[in-house]
N, C-alpha and C. Protein backbone atom coordinates (compact mmCIF):
# COMPACT_ATOMS: atom_id res chain seq x y z
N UNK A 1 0.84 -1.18 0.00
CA UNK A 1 0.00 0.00 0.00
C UNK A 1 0.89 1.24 0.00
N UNK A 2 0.41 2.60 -0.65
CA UNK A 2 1.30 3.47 -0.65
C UNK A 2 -0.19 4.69 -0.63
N UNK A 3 0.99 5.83 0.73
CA UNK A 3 -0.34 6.21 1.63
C UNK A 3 0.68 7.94 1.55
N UNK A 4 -0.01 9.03 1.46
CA UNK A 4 0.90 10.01 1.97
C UNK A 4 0.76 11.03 2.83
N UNK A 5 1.03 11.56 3.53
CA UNK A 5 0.60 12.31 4.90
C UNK A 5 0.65 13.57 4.86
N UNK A 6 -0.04 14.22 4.73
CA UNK A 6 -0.06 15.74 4.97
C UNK A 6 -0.08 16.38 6.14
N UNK A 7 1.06 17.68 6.90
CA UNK A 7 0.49 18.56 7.93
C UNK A 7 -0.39 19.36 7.74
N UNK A 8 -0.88 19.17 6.68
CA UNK A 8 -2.73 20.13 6.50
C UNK A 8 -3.65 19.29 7.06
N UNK A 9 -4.63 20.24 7.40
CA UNK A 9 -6.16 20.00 7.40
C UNK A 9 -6.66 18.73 6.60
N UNK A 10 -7.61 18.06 6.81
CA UNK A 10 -8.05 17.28 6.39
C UNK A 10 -9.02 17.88 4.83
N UNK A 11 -9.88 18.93 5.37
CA UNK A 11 -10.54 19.59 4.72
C UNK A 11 -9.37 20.05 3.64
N UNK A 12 -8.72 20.26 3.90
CA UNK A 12 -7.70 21.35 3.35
C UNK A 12 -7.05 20.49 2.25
N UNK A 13 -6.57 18.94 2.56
CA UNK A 13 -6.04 17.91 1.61
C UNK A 13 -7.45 17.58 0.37
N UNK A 14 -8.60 17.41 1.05
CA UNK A 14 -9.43 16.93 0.43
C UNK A 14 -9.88 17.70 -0.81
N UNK A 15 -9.57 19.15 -0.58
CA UNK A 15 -10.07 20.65 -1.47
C UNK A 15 -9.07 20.52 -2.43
N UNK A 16 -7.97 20.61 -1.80
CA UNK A 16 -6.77 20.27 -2.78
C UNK A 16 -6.35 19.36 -4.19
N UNK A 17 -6.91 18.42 -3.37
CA UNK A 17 -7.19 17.24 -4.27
C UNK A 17 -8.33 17.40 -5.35
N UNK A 18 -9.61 17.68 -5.37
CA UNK A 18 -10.49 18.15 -5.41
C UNK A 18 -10.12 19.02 -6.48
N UNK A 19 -9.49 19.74 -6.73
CA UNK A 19 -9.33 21.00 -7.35
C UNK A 19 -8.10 20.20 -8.58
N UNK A 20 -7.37 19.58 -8.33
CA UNK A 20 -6.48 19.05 -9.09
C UNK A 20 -7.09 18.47 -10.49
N UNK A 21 -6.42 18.44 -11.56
CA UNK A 21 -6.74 18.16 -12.60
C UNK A 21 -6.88 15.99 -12.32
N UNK A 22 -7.95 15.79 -13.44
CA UNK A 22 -7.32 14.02 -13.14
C UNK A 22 -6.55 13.79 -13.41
N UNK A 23 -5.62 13.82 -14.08
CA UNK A 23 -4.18 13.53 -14.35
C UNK A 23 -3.03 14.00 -13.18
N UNK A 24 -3.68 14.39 -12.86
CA UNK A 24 -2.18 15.23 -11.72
C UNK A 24 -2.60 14.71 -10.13
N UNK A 25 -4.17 13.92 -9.86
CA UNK A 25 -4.71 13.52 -8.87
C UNK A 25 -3.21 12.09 -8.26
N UNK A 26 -3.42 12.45 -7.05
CA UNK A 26 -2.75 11.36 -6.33
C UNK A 26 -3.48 9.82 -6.82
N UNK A 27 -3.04 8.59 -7.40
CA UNK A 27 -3.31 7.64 -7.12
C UNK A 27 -3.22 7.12 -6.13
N UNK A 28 -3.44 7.44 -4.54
CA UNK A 28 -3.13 6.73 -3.14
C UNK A 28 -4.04 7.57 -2.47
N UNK A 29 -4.36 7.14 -1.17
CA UNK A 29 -4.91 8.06 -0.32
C UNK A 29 -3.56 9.26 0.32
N UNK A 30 -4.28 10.28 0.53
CA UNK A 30 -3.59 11.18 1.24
C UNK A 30 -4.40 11.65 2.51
N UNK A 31 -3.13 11.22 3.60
CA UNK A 31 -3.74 11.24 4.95
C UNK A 31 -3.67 12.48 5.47
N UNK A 32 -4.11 13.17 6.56
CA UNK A 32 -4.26 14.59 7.23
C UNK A 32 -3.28 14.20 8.89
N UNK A 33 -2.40 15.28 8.61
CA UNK A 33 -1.37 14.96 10.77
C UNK A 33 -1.42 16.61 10.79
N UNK A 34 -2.83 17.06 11.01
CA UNK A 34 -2.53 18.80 11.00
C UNK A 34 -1.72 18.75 12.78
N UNK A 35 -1.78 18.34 13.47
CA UNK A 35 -0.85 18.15 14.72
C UNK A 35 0.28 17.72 14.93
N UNK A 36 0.88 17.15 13.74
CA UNK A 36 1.98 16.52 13.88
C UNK A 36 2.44 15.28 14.40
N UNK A 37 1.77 14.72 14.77
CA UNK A 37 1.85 13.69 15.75
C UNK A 37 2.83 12.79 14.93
N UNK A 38 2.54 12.15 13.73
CA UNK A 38 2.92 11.25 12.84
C UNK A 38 4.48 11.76 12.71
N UNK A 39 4.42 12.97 12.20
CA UNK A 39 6.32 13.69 11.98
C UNK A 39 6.90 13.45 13.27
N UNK A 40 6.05 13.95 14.36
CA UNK A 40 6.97 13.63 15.32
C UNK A 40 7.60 12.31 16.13
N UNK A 41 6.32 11.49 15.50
CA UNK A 41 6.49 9.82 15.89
C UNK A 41 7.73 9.20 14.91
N UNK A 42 8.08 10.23 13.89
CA UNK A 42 8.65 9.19 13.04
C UNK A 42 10.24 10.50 13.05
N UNK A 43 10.38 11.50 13.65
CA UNK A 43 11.28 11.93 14.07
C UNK A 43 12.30 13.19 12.93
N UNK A 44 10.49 13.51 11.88
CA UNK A 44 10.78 14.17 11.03
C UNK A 44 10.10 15.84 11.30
N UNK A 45 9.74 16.16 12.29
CA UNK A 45 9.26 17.21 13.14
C UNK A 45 9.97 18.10 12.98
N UNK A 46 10.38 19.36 12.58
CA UNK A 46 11.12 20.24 12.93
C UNK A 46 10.75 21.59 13.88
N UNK A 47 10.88 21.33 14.93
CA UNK A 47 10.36 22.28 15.92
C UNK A 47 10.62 23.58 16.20
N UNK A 48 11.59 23.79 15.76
CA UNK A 48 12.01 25.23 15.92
C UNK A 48 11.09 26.05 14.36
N UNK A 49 10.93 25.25 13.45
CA UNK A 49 10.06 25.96 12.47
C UNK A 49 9.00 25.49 12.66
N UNK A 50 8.38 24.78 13.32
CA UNK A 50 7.28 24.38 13.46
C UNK A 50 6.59 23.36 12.21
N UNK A 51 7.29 22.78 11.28
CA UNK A 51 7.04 22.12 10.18
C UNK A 51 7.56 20.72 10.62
N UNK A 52 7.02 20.14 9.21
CA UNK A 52 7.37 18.78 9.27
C UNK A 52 8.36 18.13 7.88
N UNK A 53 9.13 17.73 8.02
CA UNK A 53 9.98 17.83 7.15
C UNK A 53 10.00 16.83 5.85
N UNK A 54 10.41 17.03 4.51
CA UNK A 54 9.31 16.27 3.30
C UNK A 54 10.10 14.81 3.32
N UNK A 55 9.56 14.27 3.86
CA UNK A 55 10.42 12.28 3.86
C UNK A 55 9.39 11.50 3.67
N UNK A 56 10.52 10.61 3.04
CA UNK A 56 9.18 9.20 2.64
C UNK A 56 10.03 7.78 3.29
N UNK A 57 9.28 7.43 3.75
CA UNK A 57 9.57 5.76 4.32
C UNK A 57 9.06 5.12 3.69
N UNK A 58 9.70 3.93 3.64
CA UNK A 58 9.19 2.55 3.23
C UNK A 58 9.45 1.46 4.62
N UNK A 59 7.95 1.15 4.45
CA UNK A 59 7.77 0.88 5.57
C UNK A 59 6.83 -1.09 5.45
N UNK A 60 8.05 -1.71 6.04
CA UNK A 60 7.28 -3.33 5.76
C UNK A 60 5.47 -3.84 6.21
N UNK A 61 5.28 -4.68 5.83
CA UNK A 61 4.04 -5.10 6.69
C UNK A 61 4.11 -5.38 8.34
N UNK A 62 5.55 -5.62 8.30
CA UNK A 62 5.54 -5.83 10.19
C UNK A 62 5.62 -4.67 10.47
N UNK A 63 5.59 -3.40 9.97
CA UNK A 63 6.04 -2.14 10.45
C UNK A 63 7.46 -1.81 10.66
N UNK A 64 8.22 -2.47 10.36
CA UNK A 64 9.62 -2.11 10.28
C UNK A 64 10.18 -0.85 9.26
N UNK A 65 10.93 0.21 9.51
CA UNK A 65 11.24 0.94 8.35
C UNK A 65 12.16 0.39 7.59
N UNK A 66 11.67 0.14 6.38
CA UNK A 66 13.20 -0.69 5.09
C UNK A 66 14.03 0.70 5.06
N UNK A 67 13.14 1.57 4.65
CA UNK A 67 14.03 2.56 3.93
C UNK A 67 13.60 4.21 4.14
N UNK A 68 14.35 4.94 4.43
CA UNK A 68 13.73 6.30 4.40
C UNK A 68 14.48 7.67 4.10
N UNK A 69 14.23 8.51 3.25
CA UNK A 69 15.13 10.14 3.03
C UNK A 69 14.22 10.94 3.80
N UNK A 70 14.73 11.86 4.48
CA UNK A 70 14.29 12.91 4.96
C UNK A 70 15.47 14.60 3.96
N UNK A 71 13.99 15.00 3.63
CA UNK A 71 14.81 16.44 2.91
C UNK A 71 15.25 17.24 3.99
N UNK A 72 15.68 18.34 3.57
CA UNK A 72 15.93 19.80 4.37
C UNK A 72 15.11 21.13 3.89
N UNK A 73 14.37 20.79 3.00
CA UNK A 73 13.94 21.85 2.32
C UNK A 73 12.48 20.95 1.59
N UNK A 74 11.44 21.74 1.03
CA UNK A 74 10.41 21.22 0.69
C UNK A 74 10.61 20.64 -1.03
N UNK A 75 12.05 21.33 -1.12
CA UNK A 75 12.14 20.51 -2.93
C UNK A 75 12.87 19.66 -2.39
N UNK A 76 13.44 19.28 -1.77
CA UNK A 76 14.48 18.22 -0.92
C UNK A 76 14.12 16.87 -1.00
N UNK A 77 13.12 16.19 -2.35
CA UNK A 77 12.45 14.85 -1.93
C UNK A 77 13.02 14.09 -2.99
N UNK A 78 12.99 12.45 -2.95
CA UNK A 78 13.41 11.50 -3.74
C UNK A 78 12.89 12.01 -5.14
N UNK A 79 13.03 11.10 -5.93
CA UNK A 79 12.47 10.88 -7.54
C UNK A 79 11.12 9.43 -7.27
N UNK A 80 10.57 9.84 -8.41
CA UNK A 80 9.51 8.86 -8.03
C UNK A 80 10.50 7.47 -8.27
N UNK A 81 11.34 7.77 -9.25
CA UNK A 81 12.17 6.76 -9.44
C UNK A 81 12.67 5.90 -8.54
N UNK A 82 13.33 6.87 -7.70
CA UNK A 82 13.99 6.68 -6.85
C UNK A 82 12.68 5.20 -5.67
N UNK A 83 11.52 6.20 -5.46
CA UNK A 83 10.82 5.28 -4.25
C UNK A 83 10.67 4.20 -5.06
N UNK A 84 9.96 4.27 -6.08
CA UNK A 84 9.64 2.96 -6.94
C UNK A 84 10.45 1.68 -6.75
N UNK A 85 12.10 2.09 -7.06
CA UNK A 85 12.64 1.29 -7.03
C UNK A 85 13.32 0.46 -5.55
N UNK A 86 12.85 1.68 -4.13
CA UNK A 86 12.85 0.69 -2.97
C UNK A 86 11.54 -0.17 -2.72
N UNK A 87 10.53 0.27 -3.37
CA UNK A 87 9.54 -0.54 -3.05
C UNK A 87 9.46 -2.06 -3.80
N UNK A 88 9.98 -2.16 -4.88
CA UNK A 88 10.41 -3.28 -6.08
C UNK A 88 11.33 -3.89 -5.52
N UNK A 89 12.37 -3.55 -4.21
CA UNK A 89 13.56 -4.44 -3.80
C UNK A 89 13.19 -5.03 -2.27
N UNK A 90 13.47 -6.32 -2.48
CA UNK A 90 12.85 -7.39 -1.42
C UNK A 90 13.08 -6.89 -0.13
N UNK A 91 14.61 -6.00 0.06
CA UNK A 91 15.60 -5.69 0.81
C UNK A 91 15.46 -3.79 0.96
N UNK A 92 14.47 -3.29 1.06
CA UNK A 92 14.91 -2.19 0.65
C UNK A 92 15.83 -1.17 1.64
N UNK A 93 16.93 -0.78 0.97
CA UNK A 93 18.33 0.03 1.87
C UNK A 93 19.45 -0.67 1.61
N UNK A 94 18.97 -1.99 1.41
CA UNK A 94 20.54 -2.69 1.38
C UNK A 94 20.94 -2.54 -0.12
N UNK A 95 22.49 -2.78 -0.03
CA UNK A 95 22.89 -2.38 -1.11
C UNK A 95 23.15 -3.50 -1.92
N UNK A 96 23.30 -2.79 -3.48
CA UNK A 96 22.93 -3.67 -4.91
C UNK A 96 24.12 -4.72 -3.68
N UNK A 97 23.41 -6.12 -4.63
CA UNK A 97 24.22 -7.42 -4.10
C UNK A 97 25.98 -7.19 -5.26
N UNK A 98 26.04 -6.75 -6.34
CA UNK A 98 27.19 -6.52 -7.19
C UNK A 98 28.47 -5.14 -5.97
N UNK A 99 27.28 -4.17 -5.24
CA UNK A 99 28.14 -3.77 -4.50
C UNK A 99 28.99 -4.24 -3.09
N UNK A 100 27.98 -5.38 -2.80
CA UNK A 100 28.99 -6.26 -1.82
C UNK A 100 30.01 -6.82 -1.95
N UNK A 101 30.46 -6.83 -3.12
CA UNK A 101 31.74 -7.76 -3.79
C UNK A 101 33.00 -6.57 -3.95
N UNK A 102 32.71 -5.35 -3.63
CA UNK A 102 33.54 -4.25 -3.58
C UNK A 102 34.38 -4.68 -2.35
């Protein structure tokens, strides 16, 4: 499943969405943490600005994190490429098996 979290409003994600062309619409649900709770559970909180900072986890069915970037800035995020291809690897974080032989 692939889910994405917003520090907006619920209302506020839903309008958003809403307003988006179909082509440009999220294929996933997009969840609402206008409190933060979620950034701060997952240790992407930035408190002194009061934001939450743009990261994506990959995250197993046991709940384990495989894999995760946290930006510094709101353009600061993977390539879709990029997630695609931890979600496609059995292992995701560990490195190519050709780089273990280094």
């Amino acid at each position: 499943m692939v889910a994405a979290i917003s520090a907006d409003a619920r209302e506020e994600t839903a309008a958003w969405q809403a307003d988006e062309d179909p082509e440009d619409q999220l294929g996933f649900p997009l969840l609402s943490d206008p409190d933060s709770a979620v950034a701060k559970a997952y240790g992407v909180y930035d408190a002194p600005h009061g934001i939450a900072l743009p990261a994506v986890f990959v995250i197993d069915r046991e709940g384990a994190i495989r894999w995760r970037q946290v930006g510094e800035s709101i353009a600061d995020r993977p390539t879709a490429e990029a997630v695609l291809e931890q979600l496609a690897d059995p292992e995701p974080g560990a490195p190519p098996e050709d780089a273990a032989d280094d």
